[in-house]
N, C-alpha and C. Protein backbone atom coordinates (compact mmCIF):
# COMPACT_ATOMS: atom_id res chain seq x y z
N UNK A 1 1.79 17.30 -5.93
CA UNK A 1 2.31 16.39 -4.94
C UNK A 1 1.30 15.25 -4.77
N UNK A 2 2.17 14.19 -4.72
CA UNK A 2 1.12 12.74 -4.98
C UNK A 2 0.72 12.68 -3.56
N UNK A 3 -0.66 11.94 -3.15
CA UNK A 3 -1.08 11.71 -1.97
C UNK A 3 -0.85 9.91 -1.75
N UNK A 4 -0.54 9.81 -0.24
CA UNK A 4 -0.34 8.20 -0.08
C UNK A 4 -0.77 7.92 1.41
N UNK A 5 -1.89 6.92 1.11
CA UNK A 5 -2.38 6.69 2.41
C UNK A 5 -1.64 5.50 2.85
N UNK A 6 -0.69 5.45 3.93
CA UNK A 6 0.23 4.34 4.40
C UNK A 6 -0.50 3.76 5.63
N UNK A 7 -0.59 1.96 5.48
CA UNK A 7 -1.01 1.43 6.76
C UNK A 7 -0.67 0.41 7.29
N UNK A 8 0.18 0.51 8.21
CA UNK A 8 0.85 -0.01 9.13
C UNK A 8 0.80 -0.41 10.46
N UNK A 9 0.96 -1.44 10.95
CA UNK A 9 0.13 -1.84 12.44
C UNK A 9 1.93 -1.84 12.94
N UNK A 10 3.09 -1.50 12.42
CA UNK A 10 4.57 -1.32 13.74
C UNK A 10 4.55 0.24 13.72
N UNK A 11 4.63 0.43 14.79
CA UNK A 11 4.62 2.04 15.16
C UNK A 11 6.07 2.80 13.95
N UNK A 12 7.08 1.85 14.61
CA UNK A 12 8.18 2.21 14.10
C UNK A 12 8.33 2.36 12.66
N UNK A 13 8.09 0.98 12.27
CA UNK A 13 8.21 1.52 11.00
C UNK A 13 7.42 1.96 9.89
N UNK A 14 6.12 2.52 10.66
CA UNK A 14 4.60 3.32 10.09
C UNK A 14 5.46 4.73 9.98
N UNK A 15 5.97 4.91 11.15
CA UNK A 15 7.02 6.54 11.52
C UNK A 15 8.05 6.78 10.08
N UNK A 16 8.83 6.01 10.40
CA UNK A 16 10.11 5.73 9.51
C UNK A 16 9.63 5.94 8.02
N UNK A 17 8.57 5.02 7.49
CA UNK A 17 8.29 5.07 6.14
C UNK A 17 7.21 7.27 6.01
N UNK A 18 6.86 6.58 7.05
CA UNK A 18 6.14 8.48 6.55
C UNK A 18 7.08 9.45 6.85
N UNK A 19 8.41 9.12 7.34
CA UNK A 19 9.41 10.30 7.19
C UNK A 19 10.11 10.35 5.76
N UNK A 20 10.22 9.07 5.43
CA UNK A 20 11.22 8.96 3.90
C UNK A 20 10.43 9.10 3.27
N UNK A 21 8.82 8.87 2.77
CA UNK A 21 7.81 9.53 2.24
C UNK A 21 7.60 11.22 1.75
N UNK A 22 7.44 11.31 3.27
CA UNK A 22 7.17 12.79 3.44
C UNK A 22 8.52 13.67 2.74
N UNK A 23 9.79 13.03 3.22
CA UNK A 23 11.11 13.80 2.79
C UNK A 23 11.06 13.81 0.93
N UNK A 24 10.33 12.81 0.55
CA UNK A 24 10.45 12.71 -0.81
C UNK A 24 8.98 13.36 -1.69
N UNK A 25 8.13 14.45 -1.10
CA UNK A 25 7.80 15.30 -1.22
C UNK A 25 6.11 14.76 -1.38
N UNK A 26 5.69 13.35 -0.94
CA UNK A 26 4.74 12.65 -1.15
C UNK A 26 3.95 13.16 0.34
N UNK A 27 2.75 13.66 0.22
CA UNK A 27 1.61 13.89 1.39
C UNK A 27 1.25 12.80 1.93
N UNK A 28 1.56 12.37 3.10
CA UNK A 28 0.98 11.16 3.56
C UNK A 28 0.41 11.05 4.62
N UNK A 29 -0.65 10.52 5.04
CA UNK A 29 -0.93 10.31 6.07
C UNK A 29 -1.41 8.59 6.44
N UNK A 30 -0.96 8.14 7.87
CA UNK A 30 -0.54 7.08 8.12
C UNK A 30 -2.37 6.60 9.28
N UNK A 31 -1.75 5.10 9.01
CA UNK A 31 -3.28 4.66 9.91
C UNK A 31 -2.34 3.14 10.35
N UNK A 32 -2.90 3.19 11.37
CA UNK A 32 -2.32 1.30 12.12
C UNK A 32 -3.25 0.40 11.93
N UNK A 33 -4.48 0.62 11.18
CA UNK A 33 -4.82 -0.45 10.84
C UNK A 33 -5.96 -0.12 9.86
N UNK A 34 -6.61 -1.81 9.18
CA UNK A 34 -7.17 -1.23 7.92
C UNK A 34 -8.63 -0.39 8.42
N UNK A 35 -9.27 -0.72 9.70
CA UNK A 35 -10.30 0.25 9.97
C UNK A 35 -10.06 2.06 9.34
N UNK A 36 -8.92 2.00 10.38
CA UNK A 36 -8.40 3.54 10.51
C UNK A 36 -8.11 4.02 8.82
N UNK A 37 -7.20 3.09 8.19
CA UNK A 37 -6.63 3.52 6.86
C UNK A 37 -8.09 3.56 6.11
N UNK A 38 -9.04 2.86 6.16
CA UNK A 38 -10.41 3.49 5.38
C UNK A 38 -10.77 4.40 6.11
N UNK A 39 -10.97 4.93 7.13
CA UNK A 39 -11.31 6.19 7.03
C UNK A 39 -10.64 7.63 6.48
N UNK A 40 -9.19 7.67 6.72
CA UNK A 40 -8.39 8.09 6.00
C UNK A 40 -8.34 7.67 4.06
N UNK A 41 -8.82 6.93 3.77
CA UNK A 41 -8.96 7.13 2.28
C UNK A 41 -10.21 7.58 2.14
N UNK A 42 -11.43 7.60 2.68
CA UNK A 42 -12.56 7.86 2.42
C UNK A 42 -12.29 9.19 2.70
N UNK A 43 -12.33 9.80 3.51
CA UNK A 43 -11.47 10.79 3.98
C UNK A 43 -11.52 11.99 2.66
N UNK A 44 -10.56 11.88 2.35
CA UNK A 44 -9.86 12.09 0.74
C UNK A 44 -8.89 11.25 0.31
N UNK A 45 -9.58 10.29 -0.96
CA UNK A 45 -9.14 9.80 -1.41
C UNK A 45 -7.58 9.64 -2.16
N UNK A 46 -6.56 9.13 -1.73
CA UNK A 46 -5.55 9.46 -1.79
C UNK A 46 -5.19 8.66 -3.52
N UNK A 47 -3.76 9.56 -4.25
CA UNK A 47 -3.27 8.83 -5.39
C UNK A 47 -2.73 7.07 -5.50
N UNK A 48 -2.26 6.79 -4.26
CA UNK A 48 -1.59 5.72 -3.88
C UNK A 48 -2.14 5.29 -2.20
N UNK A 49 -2.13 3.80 -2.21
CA UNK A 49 -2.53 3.12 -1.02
C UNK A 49 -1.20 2.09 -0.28
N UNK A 50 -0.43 2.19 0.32
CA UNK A 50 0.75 1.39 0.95
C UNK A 50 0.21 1.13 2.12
N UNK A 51 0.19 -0.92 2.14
CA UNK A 51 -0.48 -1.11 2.82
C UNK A 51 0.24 -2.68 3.43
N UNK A 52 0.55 -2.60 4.57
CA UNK A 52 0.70 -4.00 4.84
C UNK A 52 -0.17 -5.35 5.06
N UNK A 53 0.38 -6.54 4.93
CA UNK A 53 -0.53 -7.52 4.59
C UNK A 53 -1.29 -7.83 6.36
N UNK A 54 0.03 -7.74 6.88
CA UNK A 54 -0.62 -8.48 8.48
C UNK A 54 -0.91 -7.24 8.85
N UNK A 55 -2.35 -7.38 8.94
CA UNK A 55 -3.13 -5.67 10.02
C UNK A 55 -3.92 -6.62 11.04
N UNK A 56 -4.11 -5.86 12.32
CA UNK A 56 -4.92 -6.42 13.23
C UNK A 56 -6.56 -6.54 12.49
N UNK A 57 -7.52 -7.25 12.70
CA UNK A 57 -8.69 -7.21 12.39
C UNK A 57 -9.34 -7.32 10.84
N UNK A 58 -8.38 -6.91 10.33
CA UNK A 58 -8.63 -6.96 8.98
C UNK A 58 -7.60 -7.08 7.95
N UNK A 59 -7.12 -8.38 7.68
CA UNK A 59 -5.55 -7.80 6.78
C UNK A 59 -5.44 -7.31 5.73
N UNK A 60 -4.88 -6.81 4.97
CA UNK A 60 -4.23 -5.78 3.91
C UNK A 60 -4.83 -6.70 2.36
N UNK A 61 -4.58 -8.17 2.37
CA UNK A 61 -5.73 -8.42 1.09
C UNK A 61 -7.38 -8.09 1.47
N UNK A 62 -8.13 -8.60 3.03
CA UNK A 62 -9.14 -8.34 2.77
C UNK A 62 -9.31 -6.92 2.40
N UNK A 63 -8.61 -5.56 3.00
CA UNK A 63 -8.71 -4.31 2.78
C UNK A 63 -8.43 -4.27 1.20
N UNK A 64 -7.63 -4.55 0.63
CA UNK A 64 -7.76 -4.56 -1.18
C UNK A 64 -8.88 -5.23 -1.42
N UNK A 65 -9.54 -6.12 -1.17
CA UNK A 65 -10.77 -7.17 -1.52
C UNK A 65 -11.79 -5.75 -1.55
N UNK A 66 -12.24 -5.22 -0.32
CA UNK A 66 -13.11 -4.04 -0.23
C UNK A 66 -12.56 -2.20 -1.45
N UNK A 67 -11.46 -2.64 -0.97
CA UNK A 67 -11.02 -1.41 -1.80
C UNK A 67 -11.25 -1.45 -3.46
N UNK A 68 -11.02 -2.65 -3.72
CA UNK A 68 -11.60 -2.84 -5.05
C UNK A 68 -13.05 -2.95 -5.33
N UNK A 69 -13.81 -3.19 -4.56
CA UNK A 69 -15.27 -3.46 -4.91
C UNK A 69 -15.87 -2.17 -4.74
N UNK A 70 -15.25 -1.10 -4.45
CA UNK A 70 -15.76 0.54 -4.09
C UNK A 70 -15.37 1.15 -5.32
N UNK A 71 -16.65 2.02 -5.64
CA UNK A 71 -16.07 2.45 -7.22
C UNK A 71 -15.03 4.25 -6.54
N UNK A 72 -15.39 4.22 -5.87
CA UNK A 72 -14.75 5.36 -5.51
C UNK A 72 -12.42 4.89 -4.67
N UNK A 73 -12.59 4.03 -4.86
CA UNK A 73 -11.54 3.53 -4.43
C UNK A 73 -11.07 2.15 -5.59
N UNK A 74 -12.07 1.87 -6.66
CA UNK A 74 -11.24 0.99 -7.20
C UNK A 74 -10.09 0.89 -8.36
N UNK A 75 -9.78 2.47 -8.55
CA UNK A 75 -9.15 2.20 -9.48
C UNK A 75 -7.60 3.01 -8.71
N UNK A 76 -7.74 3.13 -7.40
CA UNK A 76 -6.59 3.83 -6.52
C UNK A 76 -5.38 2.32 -6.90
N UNK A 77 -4.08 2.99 -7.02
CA UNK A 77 -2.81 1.36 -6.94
C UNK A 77 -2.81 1.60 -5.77
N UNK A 78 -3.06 0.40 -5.52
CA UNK A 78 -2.56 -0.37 -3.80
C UNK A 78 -1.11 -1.11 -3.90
N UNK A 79 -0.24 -0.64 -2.89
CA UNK A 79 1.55 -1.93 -3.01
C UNK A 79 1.44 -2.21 -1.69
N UNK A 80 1.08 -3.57 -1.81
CA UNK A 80 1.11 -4.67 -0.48
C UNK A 80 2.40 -4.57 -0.12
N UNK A 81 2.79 -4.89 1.02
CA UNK A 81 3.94 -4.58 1.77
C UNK A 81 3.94 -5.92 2.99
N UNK A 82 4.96 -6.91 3.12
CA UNK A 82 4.51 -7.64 3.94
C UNK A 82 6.06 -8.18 4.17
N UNK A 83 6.12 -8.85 5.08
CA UNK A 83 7.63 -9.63 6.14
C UNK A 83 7.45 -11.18 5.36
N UNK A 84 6.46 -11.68 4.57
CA UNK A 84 6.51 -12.73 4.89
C UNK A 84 6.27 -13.05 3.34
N UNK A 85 7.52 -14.36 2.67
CA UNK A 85 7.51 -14.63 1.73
C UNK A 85 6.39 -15.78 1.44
N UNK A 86 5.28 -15.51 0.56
CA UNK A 86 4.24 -16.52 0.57
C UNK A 86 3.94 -16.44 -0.75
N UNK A 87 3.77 -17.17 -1.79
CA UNK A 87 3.69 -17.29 -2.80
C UNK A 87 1.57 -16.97 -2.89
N UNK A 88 0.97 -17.79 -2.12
CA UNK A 88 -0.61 -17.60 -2.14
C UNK A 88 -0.81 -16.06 -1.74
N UNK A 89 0.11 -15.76 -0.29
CA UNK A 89 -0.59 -14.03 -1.00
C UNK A 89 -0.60 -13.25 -1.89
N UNK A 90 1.31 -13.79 -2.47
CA UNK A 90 1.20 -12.91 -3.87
C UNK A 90 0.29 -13.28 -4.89
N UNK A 91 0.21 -14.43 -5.09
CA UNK A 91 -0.82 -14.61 -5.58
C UNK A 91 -2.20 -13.68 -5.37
N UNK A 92 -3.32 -13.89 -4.28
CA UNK A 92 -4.32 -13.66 -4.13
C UNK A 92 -3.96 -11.81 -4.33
N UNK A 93 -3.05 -11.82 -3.84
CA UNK A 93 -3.06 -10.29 -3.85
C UNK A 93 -2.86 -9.72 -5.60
N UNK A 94 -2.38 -9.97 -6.18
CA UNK A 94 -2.68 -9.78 -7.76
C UNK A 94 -3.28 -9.94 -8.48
N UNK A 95 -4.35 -10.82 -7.83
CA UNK A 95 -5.65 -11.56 -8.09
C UNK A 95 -6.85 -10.15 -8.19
N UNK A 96 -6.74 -10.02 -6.89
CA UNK A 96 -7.78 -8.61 -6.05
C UNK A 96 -7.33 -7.54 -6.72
N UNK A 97 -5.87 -7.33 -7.53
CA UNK A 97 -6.03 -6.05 -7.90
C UNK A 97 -4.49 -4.90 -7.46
N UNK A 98 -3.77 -5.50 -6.80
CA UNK A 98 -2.75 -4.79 -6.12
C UNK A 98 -1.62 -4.69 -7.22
N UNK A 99 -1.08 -3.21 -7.47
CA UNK A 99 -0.28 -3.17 -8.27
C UNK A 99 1.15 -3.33 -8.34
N UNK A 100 1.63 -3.86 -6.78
CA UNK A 100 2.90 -3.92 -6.36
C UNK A 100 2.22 -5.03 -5.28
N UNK A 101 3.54 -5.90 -5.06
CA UNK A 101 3.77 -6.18 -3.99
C UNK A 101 5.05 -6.45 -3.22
N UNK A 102 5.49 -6.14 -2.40
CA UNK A 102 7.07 -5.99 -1.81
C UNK A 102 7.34 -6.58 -0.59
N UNK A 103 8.66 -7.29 -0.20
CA UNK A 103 8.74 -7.87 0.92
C UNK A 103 9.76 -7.42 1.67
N UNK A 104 9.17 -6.86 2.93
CA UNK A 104 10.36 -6.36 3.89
C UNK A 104 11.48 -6.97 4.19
N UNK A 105 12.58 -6.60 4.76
CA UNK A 105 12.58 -5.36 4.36
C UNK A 105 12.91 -4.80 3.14
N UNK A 106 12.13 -3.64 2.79
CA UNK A 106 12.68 -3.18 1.36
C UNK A 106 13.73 -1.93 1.55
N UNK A 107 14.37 -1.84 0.72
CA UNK A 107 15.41 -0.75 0.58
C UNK A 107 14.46 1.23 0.16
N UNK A 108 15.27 2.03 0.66
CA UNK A 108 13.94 2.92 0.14
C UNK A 108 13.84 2.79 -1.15
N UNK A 109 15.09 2.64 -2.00
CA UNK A 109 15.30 3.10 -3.45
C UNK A 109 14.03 2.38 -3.92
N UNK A 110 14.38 0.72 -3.27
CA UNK A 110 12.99 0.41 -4.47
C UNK A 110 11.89 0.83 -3.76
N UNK A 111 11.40 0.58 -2.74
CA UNK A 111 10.22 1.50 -2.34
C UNK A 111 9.76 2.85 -3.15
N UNK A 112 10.59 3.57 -3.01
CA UNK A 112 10.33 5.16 -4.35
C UNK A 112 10.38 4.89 -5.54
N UNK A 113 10.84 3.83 -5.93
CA UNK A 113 10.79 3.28 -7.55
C UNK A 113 9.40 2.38 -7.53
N UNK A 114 9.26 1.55 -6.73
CA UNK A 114 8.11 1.14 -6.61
C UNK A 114 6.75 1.79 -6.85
N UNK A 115 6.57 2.84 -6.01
CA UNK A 115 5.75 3.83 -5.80
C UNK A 115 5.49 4.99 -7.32
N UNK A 116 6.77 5.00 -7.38
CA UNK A 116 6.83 6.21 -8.57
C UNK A 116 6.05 4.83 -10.10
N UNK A 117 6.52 4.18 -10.45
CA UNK A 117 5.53 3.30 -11.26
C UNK A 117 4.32 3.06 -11.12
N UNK A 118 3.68 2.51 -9.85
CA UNK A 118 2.24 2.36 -9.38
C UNK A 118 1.71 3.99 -9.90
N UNK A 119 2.37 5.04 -9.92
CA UNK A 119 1.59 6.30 -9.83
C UNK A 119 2.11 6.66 -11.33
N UNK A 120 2.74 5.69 -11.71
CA UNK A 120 2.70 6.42 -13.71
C UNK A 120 1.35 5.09 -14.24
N UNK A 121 1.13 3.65 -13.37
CA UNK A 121 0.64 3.48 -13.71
C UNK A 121 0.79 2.28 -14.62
N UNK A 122 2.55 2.05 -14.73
CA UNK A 122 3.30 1.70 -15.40
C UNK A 122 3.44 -0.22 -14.77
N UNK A 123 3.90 -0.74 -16.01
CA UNK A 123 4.01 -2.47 -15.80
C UNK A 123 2.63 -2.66 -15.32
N UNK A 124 1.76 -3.21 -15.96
CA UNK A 124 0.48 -3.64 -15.92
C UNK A 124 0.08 -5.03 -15.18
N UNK A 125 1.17 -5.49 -15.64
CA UNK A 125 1.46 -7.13 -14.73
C UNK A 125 2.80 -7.07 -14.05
N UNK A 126 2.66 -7.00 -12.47
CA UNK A 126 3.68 -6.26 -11.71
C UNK A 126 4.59 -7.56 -11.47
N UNK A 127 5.75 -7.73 -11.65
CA UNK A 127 6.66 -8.93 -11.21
C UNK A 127 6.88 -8.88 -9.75
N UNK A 128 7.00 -9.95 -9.14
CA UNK A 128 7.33 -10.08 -7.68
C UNK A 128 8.19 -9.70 -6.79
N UNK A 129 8.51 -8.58 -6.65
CA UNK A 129 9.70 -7.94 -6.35
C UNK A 129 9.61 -8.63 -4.66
């Protein structure tokens, strides 16, 4: 069973995604922001990182910026997750290293298709879904 550290600053839909997660047999444990979600990956290091872009204090590229420069976390797939269509984050964010990036709302299907590739590892240069 794959591990996925999910981080999310809306209560609701931090809940929601770790129920359709969890139902789809993935261990997850959830953090509201990128403080919390590094301690939870440091933690034990999880297979997969789902992470949104807008976090309080620290957003979801600087948290990939750090997550990549840690050898113990840099070779984890991170899938940015964000509300907001911006061509410079996708950018910067593929830049830093993120193997997905997706824009809410997403459907679960591709979310679990999403996820299930990042964790084969699969499409090396991720298209902009």
């Amino acid at each position: 069973m794959a591990s996925i550290v999910l981080i999310e600053d809306d209560t609701s839909l931090r809940e929601t995604l770790k129920i359709h997660l969890s139902s789809e047999g993935y261990a997850v444990r959830a953090a509201a922001d990128a403080a919390e979600g590094i301690r939870a990956i440091l933690e034990e290091v999880p297979d997969l990182i789902l992470t949104d872009i807008s976090l309080p204090y620290m957003d979801g590229l600087e948290l990939l910026d750090v997550l990549r420069r840690d050898e113990t976390t840099s070779q984890v797939p991170v899938i940015l997750l964000t509300g907001r269509v911006d061509d410079d984050n996708y950018l910067k964010g593929m830049q830093l290293g993120a193997a997905y990036y997706l824009t809410k709302p997403v459907s679960r299907e591709e979310l679990l298709k999403t996820i299930s590739a990042a964790l084969r590892g699969a499409n090396k240069t991720p298209p902009k879904v």
